[in-house]
C-alpha atoms as a PDB file:
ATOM      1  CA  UNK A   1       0.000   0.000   0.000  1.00  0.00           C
ATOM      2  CA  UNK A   2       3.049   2.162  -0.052  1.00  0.00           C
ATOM      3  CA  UNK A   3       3.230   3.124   3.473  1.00  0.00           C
ATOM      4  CA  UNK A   4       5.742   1.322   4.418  1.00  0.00           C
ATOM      5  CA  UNK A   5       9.751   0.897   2.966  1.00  0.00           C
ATOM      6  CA  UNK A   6      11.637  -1.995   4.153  1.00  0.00           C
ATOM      7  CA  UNK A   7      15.337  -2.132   3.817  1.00  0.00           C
ATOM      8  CA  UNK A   8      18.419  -3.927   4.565  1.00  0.00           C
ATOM      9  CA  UNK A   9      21.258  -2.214   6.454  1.00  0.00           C
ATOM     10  CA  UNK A  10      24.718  -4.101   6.802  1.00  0.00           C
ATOM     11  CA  UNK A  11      25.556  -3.361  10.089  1.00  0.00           C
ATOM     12  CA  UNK A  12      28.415  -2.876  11.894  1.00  0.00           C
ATOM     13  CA  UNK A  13      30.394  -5.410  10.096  1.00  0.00           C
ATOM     14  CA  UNK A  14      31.393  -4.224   6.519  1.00  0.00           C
ATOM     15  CA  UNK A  15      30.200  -6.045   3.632  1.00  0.00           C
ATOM     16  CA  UNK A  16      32.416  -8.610   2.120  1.00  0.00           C
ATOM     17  CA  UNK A  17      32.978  -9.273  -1.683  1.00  0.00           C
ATOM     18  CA  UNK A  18      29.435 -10.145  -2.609  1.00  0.00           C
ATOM     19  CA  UNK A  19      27.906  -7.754  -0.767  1.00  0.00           C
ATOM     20  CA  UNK A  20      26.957  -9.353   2.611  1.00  0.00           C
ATOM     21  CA  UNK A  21      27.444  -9.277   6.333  1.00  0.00           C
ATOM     22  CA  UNK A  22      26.756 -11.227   9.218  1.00  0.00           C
ATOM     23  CA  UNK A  23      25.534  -8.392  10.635  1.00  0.00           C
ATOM     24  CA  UNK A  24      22.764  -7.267   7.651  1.00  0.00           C
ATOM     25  CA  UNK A  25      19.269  -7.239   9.215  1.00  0.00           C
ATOM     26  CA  UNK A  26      15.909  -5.967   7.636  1.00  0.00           C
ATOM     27  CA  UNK A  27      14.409  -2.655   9.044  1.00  0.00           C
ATOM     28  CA  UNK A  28      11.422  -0.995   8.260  1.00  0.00           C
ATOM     29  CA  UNK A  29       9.906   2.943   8.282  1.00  0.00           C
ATOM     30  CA  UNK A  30       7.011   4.419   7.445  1.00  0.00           C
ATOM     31  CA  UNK A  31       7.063   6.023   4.197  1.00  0.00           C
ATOM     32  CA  UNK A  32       5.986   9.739   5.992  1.00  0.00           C
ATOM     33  CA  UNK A  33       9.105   9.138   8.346  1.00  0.00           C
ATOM     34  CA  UNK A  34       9.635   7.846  12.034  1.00  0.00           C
ATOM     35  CA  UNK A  35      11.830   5.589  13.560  1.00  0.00           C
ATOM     36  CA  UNK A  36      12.972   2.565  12.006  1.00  0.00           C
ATOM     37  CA  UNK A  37      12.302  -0.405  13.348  1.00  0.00           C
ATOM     38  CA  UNK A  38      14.720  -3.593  13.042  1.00  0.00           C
ATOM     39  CA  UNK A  39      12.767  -6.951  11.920  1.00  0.00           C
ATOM     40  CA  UNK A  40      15.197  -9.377  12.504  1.00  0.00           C
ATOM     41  CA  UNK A  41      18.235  -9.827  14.330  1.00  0.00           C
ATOM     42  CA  UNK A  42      20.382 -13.096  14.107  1.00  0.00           C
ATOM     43  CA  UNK A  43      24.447 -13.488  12.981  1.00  0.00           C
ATOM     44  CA  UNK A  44      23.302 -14.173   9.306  1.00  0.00           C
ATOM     45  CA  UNK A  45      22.319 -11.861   6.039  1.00  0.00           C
ATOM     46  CA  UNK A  46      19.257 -11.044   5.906  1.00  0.00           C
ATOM     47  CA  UNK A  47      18.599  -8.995   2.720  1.00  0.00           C
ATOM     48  CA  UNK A  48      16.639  -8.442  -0.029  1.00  0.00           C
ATOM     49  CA  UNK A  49      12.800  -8.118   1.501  1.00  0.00           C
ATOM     50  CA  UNK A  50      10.051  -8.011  -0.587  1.00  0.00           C
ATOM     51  CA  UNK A  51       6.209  -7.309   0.858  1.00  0.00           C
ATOM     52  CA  UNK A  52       3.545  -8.884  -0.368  1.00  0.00           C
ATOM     53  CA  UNK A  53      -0.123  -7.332  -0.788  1.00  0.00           C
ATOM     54  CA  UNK A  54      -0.920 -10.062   2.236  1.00  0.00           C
ATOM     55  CA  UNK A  55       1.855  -8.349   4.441  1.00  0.00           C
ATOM     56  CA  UNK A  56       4.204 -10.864   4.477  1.00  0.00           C
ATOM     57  CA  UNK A  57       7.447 -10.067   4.028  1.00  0.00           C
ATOM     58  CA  UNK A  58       9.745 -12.603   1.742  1.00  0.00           C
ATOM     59  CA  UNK A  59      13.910 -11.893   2.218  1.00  0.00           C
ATOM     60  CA  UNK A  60      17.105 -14.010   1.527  1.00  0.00           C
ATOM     61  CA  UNK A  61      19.329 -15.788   4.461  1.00  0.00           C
ATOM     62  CA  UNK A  62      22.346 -17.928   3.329  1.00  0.00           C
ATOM     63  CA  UNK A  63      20.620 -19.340   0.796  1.00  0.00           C
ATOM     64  CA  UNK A  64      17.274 -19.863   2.143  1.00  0.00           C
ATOM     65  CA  UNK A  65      14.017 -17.774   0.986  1.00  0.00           C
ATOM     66  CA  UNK A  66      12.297 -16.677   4.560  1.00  0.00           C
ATOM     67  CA  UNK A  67       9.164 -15.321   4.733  1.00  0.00           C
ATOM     68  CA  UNK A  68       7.834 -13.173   7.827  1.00  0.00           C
ATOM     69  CA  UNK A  69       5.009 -11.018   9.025  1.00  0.00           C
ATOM     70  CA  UNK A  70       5.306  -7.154   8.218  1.00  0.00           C
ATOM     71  CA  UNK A  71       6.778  -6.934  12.206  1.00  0.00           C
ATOM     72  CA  UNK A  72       9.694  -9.510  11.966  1.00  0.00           C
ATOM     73  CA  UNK A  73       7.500 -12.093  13.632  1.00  0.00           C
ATOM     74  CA  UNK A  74       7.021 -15.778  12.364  1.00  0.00           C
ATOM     75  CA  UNK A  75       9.959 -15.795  10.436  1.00  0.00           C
ATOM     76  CA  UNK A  76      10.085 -19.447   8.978  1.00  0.00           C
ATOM     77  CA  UNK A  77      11.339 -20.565   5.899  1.00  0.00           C
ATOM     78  CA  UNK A  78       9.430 -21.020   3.025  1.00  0.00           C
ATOM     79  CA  UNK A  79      10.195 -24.564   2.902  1.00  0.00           C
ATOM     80  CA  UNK A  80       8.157 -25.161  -0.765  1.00  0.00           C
ATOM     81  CA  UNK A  81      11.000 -23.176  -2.449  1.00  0.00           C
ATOM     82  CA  UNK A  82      14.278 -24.994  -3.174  1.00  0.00           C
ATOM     83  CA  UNK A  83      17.166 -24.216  -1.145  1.00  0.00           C
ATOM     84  CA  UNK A  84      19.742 -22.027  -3.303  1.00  0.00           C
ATOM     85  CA  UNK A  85      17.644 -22.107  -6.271  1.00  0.00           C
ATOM     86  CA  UNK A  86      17.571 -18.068  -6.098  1.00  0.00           C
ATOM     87  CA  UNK A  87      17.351 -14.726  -4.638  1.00  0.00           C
ATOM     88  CA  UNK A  88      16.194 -11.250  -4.259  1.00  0.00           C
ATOM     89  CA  UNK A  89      12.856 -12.718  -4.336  1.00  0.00           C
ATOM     90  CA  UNK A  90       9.951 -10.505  -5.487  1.00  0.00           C
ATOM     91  CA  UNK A  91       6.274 -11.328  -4.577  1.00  0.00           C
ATOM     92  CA  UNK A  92       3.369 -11.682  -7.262  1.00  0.00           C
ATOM     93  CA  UNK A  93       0.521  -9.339  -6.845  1.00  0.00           C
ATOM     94  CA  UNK A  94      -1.572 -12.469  -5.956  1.00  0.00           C
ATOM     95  CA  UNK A  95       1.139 -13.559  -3.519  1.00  0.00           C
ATOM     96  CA  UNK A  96       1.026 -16.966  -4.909  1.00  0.00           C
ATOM     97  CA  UNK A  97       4.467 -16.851  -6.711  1.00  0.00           C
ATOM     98  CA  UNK A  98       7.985 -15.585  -6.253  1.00  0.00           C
ATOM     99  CA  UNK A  99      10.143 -14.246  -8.665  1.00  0.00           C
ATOM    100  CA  UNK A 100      14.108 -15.242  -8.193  1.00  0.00           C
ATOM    101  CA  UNK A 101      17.000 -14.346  -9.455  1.00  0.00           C
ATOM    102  CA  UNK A 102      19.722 -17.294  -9.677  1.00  0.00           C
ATOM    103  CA  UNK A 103      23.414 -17.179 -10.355  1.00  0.00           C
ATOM    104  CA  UNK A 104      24.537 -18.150 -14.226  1.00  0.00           C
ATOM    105  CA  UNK A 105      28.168 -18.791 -13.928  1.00  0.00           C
ATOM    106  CA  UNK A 106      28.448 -19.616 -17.692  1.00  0.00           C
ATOM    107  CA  UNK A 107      28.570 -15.863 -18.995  1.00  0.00           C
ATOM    108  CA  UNK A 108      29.252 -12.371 -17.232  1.00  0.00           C
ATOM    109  CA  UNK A 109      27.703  -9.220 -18.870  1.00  0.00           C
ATOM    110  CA  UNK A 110      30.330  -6.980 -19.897  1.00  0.00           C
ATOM    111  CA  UNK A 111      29.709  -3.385 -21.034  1.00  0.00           C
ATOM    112  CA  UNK A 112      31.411  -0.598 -22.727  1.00  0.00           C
ATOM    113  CA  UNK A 113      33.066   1.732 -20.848  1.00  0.00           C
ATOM    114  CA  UNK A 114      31.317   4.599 -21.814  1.00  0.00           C
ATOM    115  CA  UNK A 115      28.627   3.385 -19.852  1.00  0.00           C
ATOM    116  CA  UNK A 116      30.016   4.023 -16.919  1.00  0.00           C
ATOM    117  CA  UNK A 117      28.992   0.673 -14.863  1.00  0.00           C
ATOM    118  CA  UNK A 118      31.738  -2.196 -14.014  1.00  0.00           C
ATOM    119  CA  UNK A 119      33.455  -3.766 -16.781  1.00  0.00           C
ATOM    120  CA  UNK A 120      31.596  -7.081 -15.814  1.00  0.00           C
ATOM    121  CA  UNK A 121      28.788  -8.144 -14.016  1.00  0.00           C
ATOM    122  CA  UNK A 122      27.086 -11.591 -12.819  1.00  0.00           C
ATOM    123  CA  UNK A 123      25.073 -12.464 -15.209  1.00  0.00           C
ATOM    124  CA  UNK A 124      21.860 -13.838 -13.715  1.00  0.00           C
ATOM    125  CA  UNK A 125      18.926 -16.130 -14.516  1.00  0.00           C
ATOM    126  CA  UNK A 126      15.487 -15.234 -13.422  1.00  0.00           C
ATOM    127  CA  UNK A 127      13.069 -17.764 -12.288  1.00  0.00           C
ATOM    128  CA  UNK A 128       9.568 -17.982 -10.558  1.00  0.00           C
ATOM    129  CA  UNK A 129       9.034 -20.485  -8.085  1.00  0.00           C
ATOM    130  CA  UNK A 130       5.082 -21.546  -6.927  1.00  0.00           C
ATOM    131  CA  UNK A 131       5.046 -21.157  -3.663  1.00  0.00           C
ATOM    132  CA  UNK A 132       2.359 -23.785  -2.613  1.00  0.00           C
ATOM    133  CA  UNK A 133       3.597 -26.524  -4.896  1.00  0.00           C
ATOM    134  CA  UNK A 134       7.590 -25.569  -5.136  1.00  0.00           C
ATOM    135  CA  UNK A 135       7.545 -25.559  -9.024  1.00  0.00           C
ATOM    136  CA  UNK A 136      10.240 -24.212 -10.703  1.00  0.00           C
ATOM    137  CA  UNK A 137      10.734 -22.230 -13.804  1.00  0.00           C
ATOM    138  CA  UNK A 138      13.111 -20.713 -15.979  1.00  0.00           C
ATOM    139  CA  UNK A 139      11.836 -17.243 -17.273  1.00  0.00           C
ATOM    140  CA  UNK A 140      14.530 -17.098 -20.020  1.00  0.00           C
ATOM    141  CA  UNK A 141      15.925 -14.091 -20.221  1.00  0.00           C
ATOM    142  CA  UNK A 142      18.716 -12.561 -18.015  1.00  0.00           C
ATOM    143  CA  UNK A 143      19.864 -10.087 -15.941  1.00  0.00           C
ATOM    144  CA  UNK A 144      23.116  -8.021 -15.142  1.00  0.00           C
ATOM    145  CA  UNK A 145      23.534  -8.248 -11.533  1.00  0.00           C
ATOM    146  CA  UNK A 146      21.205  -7.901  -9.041  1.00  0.00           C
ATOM    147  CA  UNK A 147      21.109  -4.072  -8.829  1.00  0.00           C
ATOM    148  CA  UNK A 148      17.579  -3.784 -10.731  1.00  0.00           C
ATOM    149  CA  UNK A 149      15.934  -6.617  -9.680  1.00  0.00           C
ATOM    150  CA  UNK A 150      12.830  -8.041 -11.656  1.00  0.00           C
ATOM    151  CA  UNK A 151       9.222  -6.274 -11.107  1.00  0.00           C
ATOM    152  CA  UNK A 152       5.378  -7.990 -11.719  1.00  0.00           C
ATOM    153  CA  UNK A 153       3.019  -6.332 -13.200  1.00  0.00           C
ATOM    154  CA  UNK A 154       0.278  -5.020 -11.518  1.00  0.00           C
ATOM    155  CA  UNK A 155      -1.538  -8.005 -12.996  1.00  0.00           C
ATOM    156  CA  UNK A 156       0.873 -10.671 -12.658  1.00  0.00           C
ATOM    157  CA  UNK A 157       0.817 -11.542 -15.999  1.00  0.00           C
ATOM    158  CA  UNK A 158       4.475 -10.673 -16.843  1.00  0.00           C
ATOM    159  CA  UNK A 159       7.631  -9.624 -15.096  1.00  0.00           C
ATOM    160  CA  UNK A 160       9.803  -6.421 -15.883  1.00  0.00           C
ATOM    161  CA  UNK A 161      12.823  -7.494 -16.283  1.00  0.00           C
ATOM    162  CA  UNK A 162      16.038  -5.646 -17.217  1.00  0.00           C
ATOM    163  CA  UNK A 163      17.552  -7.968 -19.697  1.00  0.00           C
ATOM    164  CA  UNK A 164      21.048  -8.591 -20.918  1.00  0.00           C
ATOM    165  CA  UNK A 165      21.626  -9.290 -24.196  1.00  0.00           C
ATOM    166  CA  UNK A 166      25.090 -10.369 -25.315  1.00  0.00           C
ATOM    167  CA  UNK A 167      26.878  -7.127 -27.213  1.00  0.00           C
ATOM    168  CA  UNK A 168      27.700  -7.859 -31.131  1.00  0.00           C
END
């Protein structure tokens, strides 16, 4: 409903190589301002949260897809969807299926230098995984990174996804 941002903030550990720390935890604030409030709190990275119109929130740990409710409580996994098939998972609007991004580590994306992003990036599969049945499926196309991660439409009838295509 857009009154609420949830965010991941690494702590006070710095983040290592790919971007993680033990001490990364999810916080939320309301979207007119306020206090933040921390939503979990453990020695793993939690990252990546995603709300869903239901209120529960779906984030990354180690590998894992977790799900919680909009205050940190009942965090579980979600144990329908495969461990390390994905991440930066990103609810559909009918909060029956998650959209994942997985790790390809057959190609990198490389771009010009005029372009003014790193030489390379991971290049990275996107996938949607039911939740209530654990089926998996390849989307097709790919992504650099997971700076832009994929979007639904409001419909759920495609994803937005910002694709990599190989430069000629």
């Amino acid at each position: 409903d857009g009154a609420t941002i949830l965010y991941d903030n690494g702590g006070a550990t710095p983040l290592d190589d790919s971007g993680f720390s033990p001490t990364q935890e999810i916080w939320s604030v309301s979207a007119s301002g306020g206090t933040p409030v921390r939503l979990t709190n453990n020695e793993f990275a939690d990252t990546q949260a995603d709300i869903a119109a239901n209120g529960t929130v779906a984030f990354w740990r180690e590998g894992v897809i977790f799900a919680m409710d909009s205050d940190g409580s009942n965090q579980h996994q979600l144990k329908k969807v495969p461990v390390d098939v994905g991440f930066n998972p990103r609810w559909s609007p009918d909060g029956r299926r998650l959209a994942l991004l997985q790790y390809d580590p057959s190609q990198r994306a490389t771009f010009e230098a005029s372009l003014n992003l790193p030489a390379d990036l991971p290049l990275l599969k996107v996938i949607v995984v039911d939740v209530g049945s654990g089926a998996v499926r390849e989307v097709g196309p790919r992504v650099p990174s997971d700076i832009n991660p994929v979007s639904w439409m409001p419909d759920g009838s495609a994803l937005l996804v910002y694709r990599y295509d190989q430069p000629s």
